[in-house]
PDB file of N, CA and C in Angstrom:
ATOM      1  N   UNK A   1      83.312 -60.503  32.622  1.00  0.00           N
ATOM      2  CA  UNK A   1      83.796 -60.743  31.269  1.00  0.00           C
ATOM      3  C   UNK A   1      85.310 -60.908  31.299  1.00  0.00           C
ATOM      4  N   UNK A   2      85.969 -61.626  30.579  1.00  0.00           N
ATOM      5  CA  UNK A   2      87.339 -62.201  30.392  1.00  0.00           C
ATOM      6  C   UNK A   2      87.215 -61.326  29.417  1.00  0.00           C
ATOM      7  N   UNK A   3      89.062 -60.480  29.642  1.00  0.00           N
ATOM      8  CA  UNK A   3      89.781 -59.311  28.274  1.00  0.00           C
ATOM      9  C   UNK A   3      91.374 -60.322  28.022  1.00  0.00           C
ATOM     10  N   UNK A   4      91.343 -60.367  27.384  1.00  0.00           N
ATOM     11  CA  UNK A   4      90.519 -59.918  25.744  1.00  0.00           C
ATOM     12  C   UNK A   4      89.885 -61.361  25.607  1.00  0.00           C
ATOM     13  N   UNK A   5      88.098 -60.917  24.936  1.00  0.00           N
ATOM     14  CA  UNK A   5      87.630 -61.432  24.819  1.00  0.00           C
ATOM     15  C   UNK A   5      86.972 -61.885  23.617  1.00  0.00           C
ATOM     16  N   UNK A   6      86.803 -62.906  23.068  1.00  0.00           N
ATOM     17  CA  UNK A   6      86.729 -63.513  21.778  1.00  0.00           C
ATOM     18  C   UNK A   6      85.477 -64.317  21.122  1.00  0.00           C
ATOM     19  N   UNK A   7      84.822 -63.735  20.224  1.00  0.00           N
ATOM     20  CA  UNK A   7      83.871 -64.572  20.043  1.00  0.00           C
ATOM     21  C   UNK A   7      84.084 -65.011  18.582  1.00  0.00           C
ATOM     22  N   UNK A   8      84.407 -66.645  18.600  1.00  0.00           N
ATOM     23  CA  UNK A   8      84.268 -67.342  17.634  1.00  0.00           C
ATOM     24  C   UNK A   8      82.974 -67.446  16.523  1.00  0.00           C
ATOM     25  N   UNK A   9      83.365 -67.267  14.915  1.00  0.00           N
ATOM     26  CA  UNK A   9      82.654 -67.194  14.290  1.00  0.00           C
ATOM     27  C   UNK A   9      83.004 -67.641  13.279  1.00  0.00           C
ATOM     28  N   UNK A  10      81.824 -68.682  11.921  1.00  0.00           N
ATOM     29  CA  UNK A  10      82.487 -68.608  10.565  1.00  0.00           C
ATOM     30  C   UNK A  10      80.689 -68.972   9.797  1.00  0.00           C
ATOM     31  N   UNK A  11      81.515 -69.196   8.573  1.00  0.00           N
ATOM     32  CA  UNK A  11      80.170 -68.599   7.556  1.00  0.00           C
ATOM     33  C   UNK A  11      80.848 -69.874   6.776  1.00  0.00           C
ATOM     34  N   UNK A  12      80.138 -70.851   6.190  1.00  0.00           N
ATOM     35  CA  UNK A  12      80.332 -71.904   5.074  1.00  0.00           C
ATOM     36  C   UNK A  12      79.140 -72.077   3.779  1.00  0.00           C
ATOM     37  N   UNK A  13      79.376 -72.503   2.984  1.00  0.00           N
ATOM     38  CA  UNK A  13      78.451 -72.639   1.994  1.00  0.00           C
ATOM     39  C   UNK A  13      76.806 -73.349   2.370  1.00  0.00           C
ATOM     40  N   UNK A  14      75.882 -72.891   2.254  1.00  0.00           N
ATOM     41  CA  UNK A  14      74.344 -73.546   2.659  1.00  0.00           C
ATOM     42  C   UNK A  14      74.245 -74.812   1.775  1.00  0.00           C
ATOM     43  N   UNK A  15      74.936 -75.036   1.071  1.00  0.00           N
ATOM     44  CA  UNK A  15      74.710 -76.483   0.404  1.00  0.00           C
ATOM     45  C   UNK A  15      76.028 -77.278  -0.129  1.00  0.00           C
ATOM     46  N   UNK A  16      75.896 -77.924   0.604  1.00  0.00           N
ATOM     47  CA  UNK A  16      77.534 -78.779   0.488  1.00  0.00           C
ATOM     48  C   UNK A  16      77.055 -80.072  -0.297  1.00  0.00           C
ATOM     49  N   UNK A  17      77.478 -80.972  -0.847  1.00  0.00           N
ATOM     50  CA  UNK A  17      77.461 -82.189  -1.289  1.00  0.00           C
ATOM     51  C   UNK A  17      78.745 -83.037  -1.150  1.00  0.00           C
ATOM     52  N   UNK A  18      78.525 -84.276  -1.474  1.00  0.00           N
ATOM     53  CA  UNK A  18      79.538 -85.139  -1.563  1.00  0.00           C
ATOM     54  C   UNK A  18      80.560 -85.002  -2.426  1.00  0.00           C
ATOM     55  N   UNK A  19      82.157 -84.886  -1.581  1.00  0.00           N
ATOM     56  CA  UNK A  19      83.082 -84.610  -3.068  1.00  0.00           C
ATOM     57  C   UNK A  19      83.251 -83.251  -3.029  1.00  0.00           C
ATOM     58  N   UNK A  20      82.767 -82.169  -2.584  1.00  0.00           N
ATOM     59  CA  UNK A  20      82.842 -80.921  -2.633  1.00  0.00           C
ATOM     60  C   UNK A  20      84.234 -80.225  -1.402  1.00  0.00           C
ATOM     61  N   UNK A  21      84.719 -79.216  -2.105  1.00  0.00           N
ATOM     62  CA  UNK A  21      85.725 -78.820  -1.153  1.00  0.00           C
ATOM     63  C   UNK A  21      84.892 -77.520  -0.626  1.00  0.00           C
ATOM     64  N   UNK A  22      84.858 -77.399   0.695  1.00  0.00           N
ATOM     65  CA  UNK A  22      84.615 -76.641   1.647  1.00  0.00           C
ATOM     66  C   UNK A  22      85.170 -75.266   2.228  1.00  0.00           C
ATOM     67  N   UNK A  23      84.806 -74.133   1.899  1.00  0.00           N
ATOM     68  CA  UNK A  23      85.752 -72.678   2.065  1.00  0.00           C
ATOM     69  C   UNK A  23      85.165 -72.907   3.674  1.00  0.00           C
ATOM     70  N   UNK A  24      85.461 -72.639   4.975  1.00  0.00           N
ATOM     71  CA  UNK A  24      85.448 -71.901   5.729  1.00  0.00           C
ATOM     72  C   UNK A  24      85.618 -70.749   6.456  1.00  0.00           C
ATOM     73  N   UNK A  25      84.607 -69.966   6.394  1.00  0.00           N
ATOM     74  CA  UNK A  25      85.318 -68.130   6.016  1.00  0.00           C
ATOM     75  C   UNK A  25      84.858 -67.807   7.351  1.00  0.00           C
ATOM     76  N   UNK A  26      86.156 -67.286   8.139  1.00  0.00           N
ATOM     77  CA  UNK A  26      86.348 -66.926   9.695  1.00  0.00           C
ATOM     78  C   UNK A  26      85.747 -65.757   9.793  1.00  0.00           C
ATOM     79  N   UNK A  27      84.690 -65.513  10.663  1.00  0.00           N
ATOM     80  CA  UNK A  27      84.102 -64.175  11.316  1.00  0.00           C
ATOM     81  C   UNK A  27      84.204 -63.810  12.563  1.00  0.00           C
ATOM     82  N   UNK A  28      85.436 -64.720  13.145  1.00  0.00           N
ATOM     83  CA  UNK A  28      85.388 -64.223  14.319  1.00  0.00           C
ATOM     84  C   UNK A  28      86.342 -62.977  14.513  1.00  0.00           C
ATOM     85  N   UNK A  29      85.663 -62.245  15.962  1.00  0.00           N
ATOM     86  CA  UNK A  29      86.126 -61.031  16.312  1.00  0.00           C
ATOM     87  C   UNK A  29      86.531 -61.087  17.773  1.00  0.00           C
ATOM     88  N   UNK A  30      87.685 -59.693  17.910  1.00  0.00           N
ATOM     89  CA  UNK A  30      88.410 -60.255  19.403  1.00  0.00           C
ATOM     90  C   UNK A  30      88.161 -58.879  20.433  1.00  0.00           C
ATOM     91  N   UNK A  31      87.682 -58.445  21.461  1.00  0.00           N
ATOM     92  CA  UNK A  31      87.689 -57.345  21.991  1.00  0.00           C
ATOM     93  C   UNK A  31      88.488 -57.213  23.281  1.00  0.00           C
ATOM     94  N   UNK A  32      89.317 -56.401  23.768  1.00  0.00           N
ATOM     95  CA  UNK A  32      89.681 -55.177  22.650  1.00  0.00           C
ATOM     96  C   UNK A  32      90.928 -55.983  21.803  1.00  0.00           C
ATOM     97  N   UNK A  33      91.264 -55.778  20.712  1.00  0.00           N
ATOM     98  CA  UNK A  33      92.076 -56.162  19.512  1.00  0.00           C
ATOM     99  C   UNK A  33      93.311 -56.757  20.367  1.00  0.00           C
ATOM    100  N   UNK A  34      93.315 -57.930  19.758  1.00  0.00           N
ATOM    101  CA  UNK A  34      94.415 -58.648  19.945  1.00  0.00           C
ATOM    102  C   UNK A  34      94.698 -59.813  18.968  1.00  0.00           C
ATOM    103  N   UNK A  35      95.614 -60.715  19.308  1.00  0.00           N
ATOM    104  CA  UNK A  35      96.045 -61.976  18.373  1.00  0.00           C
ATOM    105  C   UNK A  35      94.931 -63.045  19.115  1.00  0.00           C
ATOM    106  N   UNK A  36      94.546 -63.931  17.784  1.00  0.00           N
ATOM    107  CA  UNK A  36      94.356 -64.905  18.015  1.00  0.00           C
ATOM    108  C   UNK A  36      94.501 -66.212  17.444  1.00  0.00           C
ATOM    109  N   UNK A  37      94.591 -67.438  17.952  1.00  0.00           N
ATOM    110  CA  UNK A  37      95.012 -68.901  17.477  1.00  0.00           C
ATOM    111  C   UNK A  37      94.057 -69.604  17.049  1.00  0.00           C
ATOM    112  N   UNK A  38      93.934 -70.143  16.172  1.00  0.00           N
ATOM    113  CA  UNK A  38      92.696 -71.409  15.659  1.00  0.00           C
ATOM    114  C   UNK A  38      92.906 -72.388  15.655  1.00  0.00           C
ATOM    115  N   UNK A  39      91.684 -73.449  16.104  1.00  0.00           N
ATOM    116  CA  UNK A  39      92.299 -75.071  15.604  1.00  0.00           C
ATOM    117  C   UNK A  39      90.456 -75.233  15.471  1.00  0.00           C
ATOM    118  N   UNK A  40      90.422 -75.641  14.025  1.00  0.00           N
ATOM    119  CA  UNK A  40      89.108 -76.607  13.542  1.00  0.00           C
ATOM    120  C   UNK A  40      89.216 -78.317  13.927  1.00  0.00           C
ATOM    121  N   UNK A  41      88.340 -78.296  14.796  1.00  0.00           N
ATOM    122  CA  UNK A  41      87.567 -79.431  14.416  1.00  0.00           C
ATOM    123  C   UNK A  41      86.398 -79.907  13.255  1.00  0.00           C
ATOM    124  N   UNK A  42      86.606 -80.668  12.157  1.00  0.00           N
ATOM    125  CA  UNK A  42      85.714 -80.665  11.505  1.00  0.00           C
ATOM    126  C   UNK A  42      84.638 -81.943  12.150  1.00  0.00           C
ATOM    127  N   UNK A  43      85.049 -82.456  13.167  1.00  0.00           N
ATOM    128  CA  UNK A  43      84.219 -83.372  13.589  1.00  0.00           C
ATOM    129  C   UNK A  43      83.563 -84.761  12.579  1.00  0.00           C
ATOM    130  N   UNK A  44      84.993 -85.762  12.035  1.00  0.00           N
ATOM    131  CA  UNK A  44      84.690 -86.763  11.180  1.00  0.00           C
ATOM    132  C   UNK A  44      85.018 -88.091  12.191  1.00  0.00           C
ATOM    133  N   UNK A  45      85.619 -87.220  13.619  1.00  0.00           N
ATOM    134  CA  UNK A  45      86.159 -88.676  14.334  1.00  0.00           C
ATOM    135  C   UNK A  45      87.983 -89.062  14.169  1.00  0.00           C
ATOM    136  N   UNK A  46      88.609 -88.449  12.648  1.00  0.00           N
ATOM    137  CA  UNK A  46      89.952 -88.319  12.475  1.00  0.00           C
ATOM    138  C   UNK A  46      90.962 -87.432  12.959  1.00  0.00           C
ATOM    139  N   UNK A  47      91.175 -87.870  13.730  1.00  0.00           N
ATOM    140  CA  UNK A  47      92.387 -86.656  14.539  1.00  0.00           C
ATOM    141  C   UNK A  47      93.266 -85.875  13.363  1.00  0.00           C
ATOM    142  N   UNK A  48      93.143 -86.190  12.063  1.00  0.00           N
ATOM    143  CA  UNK A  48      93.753 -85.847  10.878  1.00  0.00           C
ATOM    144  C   UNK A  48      93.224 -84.956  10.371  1.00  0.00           C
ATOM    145  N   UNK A  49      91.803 -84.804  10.568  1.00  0.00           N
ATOM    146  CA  UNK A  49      90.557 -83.911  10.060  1.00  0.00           C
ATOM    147  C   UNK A  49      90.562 -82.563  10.836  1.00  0.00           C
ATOM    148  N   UNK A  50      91.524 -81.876  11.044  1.00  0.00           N
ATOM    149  CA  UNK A  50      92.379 -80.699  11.882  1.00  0.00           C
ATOM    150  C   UNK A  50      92.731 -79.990  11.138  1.00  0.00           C
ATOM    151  N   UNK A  51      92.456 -78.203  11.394  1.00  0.00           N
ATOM    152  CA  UNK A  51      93.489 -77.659  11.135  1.00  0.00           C
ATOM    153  C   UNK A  51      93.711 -76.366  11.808  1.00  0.00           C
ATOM    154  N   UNK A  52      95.041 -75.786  11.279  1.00  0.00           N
ATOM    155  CA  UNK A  52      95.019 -74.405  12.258  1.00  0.00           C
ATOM    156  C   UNK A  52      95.218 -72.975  11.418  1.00  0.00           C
ATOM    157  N   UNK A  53      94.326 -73.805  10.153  1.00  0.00           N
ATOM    158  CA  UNK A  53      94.229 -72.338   9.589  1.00  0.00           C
ATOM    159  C   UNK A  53      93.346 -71.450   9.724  1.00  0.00           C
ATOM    160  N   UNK A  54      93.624 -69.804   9.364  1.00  0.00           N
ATOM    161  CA  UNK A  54      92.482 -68.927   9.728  1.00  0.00           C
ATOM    162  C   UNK A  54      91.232 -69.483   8.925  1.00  0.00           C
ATOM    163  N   UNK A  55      91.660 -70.121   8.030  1.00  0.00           N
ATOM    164  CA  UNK A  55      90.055 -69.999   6.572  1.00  0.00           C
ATOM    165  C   UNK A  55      90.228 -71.099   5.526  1.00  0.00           C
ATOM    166  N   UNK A  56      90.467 -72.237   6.711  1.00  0.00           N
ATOM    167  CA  UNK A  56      90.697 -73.710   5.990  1.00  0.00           C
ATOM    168  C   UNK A  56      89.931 -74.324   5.007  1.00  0.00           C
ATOM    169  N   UNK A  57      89.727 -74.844   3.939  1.00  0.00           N
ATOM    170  CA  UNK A  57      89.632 -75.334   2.720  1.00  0.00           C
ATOM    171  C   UNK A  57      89.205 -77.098   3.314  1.00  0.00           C
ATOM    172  N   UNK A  58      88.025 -77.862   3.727  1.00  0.00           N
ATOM    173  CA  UNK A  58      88.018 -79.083   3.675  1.00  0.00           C
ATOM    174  C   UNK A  58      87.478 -80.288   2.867  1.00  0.00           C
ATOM    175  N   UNK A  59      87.501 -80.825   2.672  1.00  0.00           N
ATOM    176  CA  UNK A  59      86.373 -81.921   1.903  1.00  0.00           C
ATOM    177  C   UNK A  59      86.177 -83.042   3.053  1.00  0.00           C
ATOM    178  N   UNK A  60      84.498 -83.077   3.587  1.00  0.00           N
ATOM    179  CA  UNK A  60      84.422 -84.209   4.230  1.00  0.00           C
ATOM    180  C   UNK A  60      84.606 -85.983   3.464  1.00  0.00           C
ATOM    181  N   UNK A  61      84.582 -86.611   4.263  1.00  0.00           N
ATOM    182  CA  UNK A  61      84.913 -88.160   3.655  1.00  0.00           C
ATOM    183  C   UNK A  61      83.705 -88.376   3.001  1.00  0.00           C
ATOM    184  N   UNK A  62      82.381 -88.109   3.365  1.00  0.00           N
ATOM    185  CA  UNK A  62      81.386 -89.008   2.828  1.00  0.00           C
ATOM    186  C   UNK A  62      80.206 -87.422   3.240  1.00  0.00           C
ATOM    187  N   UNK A  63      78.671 -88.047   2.929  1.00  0.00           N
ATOM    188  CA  UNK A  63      77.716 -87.543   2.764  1.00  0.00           C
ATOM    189  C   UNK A  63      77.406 -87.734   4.306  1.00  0.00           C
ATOM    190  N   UNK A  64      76.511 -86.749   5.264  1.00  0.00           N
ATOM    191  CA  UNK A  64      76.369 -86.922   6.783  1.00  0.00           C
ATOM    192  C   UNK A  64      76.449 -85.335   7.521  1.00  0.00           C
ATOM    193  N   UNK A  65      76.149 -85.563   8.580  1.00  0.00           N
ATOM    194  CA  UNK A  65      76.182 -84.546   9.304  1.00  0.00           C
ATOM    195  C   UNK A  65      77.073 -83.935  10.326  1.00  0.00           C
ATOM    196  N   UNK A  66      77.942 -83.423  10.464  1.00  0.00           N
ATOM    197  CA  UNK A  66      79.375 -83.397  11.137  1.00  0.00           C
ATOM    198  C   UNK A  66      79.224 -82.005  11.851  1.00  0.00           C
ATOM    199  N   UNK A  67      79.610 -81.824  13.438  1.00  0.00           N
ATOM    200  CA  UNK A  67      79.724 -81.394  14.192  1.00  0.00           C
ATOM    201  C   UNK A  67      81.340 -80.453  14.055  1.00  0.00           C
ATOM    202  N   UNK A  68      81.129 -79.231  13.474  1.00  0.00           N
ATOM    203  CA  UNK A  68      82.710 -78.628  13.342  1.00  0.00           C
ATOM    204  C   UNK A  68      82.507 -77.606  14.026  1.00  0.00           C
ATOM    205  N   UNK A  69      83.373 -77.588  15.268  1.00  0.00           N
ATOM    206  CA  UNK A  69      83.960 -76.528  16.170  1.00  0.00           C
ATOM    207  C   UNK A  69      85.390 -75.887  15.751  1.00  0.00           C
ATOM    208  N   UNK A  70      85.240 -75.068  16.001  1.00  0.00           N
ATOM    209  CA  UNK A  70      85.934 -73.535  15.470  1.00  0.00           C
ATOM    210  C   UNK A  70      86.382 -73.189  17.213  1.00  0.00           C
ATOM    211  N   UNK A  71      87.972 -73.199  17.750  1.00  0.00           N
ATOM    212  CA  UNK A  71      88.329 -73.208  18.737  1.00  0.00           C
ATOM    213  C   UNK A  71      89.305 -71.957  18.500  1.00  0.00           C
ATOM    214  N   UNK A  72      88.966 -70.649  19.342  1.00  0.00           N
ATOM    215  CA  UNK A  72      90.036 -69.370  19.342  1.00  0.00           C
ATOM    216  C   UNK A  72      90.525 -69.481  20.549  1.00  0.00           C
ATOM    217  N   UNK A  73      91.865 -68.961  20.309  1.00  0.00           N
ATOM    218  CA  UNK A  73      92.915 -68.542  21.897  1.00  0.00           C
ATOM    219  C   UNK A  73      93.102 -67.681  22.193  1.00  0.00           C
ATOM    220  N   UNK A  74      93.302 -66.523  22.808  1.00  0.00           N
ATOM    221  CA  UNK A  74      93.460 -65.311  22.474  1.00  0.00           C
ATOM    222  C   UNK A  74      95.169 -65.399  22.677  1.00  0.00           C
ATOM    223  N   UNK A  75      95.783 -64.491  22.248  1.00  0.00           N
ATOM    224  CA  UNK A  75      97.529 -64.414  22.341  1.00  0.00           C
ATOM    225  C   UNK A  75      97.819 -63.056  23.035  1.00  0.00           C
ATOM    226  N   UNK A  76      98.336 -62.975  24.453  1.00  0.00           N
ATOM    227  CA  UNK A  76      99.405 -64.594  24.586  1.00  0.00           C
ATOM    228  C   UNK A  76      98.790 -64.619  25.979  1.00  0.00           C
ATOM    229  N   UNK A  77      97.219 -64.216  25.915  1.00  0.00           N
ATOM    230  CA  UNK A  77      96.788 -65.151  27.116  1.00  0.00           C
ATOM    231  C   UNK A  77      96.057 -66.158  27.825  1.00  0.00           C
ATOM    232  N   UNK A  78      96.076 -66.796  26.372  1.00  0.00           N
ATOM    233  CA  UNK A  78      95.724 -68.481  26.465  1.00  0.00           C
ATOM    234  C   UNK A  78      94.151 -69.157  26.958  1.00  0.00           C
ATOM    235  N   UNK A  79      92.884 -67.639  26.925  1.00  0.00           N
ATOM    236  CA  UNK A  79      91.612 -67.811  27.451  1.00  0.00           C
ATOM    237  C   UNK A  79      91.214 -68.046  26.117  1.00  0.00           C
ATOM    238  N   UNK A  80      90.325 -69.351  25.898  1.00  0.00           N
ATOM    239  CA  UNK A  80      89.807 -70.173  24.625  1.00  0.00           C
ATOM    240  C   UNK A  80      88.193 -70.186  25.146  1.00  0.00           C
ATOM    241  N   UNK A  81      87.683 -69.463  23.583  1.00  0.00           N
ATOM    242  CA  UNK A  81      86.083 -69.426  23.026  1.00  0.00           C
ATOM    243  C   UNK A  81      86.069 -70.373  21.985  1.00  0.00           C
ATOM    244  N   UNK A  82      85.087 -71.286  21.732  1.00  0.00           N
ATOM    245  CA  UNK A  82      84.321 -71.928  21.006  1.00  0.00           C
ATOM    246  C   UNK A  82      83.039 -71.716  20.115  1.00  0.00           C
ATOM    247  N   UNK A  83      82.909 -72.134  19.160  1.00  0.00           N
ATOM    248  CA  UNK A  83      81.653 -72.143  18.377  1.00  0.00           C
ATOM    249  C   UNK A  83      81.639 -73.436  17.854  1.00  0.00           C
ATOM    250  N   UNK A  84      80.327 -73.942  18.027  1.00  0.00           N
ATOM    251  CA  UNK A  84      80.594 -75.746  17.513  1.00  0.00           C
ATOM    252  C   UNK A  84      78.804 -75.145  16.733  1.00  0.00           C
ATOM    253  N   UNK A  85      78.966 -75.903  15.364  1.00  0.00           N
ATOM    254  CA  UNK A  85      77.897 -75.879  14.033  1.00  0.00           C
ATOM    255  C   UNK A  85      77.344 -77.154  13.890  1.00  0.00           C
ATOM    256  N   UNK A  86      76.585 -77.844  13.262  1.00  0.00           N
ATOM    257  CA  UNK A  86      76.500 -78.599  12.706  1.00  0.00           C
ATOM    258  C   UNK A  86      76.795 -78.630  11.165  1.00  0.00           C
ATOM    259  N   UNK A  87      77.275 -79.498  10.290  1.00  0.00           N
ATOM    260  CA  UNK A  87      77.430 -79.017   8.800  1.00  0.00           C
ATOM    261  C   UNK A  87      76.603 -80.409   8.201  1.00  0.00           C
ATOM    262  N   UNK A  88      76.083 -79.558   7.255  1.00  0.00           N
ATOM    263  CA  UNK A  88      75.056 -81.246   6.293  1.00  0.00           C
ATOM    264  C   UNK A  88      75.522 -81.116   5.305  1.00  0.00           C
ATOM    265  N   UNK A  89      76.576 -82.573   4.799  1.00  0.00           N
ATOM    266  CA  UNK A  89      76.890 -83.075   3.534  1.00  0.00           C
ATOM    267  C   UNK A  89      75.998 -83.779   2.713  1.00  0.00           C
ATOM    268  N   UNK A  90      75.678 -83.302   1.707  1.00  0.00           N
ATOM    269  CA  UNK A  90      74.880 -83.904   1.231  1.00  0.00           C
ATOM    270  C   UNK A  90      75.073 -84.793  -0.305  1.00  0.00           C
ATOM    271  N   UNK A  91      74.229 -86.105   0.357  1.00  0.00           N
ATOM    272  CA  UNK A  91      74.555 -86.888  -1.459  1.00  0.00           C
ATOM    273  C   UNK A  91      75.090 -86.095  -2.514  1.00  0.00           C
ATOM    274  N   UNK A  92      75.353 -86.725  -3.555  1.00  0.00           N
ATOM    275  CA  UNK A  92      75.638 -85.979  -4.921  1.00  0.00           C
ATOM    276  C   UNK A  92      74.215 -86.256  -5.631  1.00  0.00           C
ATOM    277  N   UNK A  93      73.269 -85.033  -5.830  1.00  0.00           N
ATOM    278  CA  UNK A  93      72.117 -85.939  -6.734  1.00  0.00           C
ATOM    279  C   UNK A  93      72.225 -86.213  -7.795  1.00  0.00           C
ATOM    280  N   UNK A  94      71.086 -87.469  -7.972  1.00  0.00           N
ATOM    281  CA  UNK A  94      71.065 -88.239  -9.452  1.00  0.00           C
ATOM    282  C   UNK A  94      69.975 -87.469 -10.154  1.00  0.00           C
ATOM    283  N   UNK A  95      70.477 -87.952 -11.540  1.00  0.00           N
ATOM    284  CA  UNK A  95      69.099 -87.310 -12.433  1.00  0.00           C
ATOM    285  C   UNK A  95      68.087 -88.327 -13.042  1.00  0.00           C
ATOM    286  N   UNK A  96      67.311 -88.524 -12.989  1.00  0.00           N
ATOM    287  CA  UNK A  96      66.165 -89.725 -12.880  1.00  0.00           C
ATOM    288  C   UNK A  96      66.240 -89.618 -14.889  1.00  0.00           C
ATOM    289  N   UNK A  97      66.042 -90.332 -15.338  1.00  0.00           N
ATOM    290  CA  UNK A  97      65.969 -90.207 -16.926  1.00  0.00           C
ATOM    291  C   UNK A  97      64.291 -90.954 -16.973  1.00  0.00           C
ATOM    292  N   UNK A  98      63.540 -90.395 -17.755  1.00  0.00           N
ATOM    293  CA  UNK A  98      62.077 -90.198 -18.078  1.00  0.00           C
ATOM    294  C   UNK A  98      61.823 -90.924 -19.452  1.00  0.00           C
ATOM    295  N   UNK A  99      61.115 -92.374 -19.809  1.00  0.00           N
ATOM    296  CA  UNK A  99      60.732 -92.210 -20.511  1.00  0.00           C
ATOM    297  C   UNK A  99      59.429 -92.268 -21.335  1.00  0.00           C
ATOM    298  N   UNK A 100      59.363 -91.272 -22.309  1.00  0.00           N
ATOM    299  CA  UNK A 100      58.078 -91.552 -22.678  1.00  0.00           C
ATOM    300  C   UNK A 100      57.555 -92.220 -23.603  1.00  0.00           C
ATOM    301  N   UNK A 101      56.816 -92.958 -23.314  1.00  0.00           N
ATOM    302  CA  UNK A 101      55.761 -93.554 -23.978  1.00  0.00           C
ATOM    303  C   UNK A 101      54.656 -93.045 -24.881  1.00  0.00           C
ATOM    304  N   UNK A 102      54.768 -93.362 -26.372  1.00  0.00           N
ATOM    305  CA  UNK A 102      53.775 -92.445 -27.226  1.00  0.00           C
ATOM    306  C   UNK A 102      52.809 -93.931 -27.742  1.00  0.00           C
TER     307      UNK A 102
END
Protein backbone atom coordinates (compact mmCIF):
# COMPACT_ATOMS: atom_id res chain seq x y z
CA UNK A 1 0.00 0.00 0.00
CA UNK A 2 1.23 3.61 -0.93
CA UNK A 3 1.04 6.30 2.48
CA UNK A 4 -0.64 8.41 2.30
CA UNK A 5 -3.13 6.83 0.62
CA UNK A 6 -6.24 8.14 -1.12
CA UNK A 7 -9.34 6.96 -2.24
CA UNK A 8 -11.22 9.09 -4.60
CA UNK A 9 -14.88 9.61 -4.17
CA UNK A 10 -18.09 11.79 -5.08
CA UNK A 11 -21.88 11.58 -4.92
CA UNK A 12 -23.99 13.65 -7.82
CA UNK A 13 -27.62 13.96 -8.33
CA UNK A 14 -29.47 10.40 -9.76
CA UNK A 15 -31.25 12.45 -12.31
CA UNK A 16 -29.68 15.08 -14.27
CA UNK A 17 -31.34 16.58 -17.40
CA UNK A 18 -30.53 18.92 -20.03
CA UNK A 19 -29.71 22.55 -18.92
CA UNK A 20 -29.31 21.50 -15.37
CA UNK A 21 -26.35 22.67 -13.19
CA UNK A 22 -24.58 19.84 -11.54
CA UNK A 23 -23.39 19.86 -7.57
CA UNK A 24 -20.53 17.44 -7.34
CA UNK A 25 -20.18 16.55 -3.68
CA UNK A 26 -16.52 15.13 -2.88
CA UNK A 27 -16.34 11.94 -0.64
CA UNK A 28 -13.15 11.32 -0.95
CA UNK A 29 -10.94 10.28 2.00
CA UNK A 30 -7.06 10.28 2.60
CA UNK A 31 -5.21 7.77 5.03
CA UNK A 32 -3.43 8.66 7.30
CA UNK A 33 -4.68 12.52 7.02
CA UNK A 34 -3.11 14.59 4.77
CA UNK A 35 -3.63 17.35 1.88
CA UNK A 36 -5.03 16.67 -1.14
CA UNK A 37 -5.29 18.17 -4.93
CA UNK A 38 -8.23 17.72 -7.40
CA UNK A 39 -8.68 18.05 -11.05
CA UNK A 40 -12.26 16.86 -12.63
CA UNK A 41 -12.57 15.59 -15.70
CA UNK A 42 -16.07 15.91 -16.72
CA UNK A 43 -15.35 13.99 -19.84
CA UNK A 44 -17.22 16.28 -22.80
CA UNK A 45 -13.89 16.04 -24.95
CA UNK A 46 -13.23 20.10 -23.92
CA UNK A 47 -10.07 20.65 -22.30
CA UNK A 48 -12.25 23.67 -20.85
CA UNK A 49 -14.65 21.20 -19.19
CA UNK A 50 -11.96 21.13 -16.07
CA UNK A 51 -11.79 21.94 -12.86
CA UNK A 52 -9.83 22.01 -9.64
CA UNK A 53 -12.37 22.51 -7.33
CA UNK A 54 -13.09 20.44 -4.18
CA UNK A 55 -17.11 20.40 -5.07
CA UNK A 56 -17.40 21.87 -8.58
CA UNK A 57 -20.77 23.10 -9.85
CA UNK A 58 -21.09 21.88 -13.85
CA UNK A 59 -23.62 22.01 -16.58
CA UNK A 60 -22.94 19.51 -19.37
CA UNK A 61 -23.33 20.89 -23.13
CA UNK A 62 -26.06 18.63 -24.24
CA UNK A 63 -28.14 15.43 -23.19
CA UNK A 64 -25.59 11.99 -23.27
CA UNK A 65 -23.51 10.04 -21.29
CA UNK A 66 -20.13 11.42 -20.06
CA UNK A 67 -17.33 9.67 -18.46
CA UNK A 68 -16.18 12.11 -15.30
CA UNK A 69 -13.05 11.19 -13.48
CA UNK A 70 -12.35 12.69 -10.22
CA UNK A 71 -8.29 12.76 -10.07
CA UNK A 72 -6.63 13.17 -6.19
CA UNK A 73 -2.85 13.95 -5.40
CA UNK A 74 -1.91 13.53 -2.24
CA UNK A 75 0.35 16.76 -0.89
CA UNK A 76 3.25 17.06 -1.17
CA UNK A 77 3.80 13.62 -2.35
CA UNK A 78 2.50 13.68 -5.65
CA UNK A 79 0.99 9.67 -5.58
CA UNK A 80 -2.47 10.17 -7.72
CA UNK A 81 -5.87 7.91 -7.18
CA UNK A 82 -8.66 8.02 -9.56
CA UNK A 83 -12.34 7.35 -9.71
CA UNK A 84 -13.83 7.58 -13.26
CA UNK A 85 -18.23 7.34 -13.21
CA UNK A 86 -20.25 7.40 -15.87
CA UNK A 87 -22.94 10.41 -15.64
CA UNK A 88 -26.46 10.25 -17.76
CA UNK A 89 -27.76 13.58 -18.99
CA UNK A 90 -30.84 13.37 -19.71
CA UNK A 91 -33.37 15.10 -22.32
CA UNK A 92 -35.55 17.76 -20.84
CA UNK A 93 -39.04 15.90 -20.94
CA UNK A 94 -41.98 16.95 -22.95
CA UNK A 95 -45.50 16.85 -21.85
CA UNK A 96 -47.66 15.12 -24.49
CA UNK A 97 -51.11 17.29 -24.43
CA UNK A 98 -54.28 14.77 -24.70
CA UNK A 99 -57.14 15.37 -26.50
CA UNK A 100 -60.40 14.31 -25.85
CA UNK A 101 -62.89 13.48 -27.89
CA UNK A 102 -66.63 13.49 -26.58
Amino acid sequence: MIFPSATPDFKFPSKICDGSDVLFENKSNIKPSAALEYFWNFGTGSAADTSNAPEPVFRFPKSGSYDVVLTAKTMPYGFIFTKKTTVVVNDIPTVQKQVLIQ
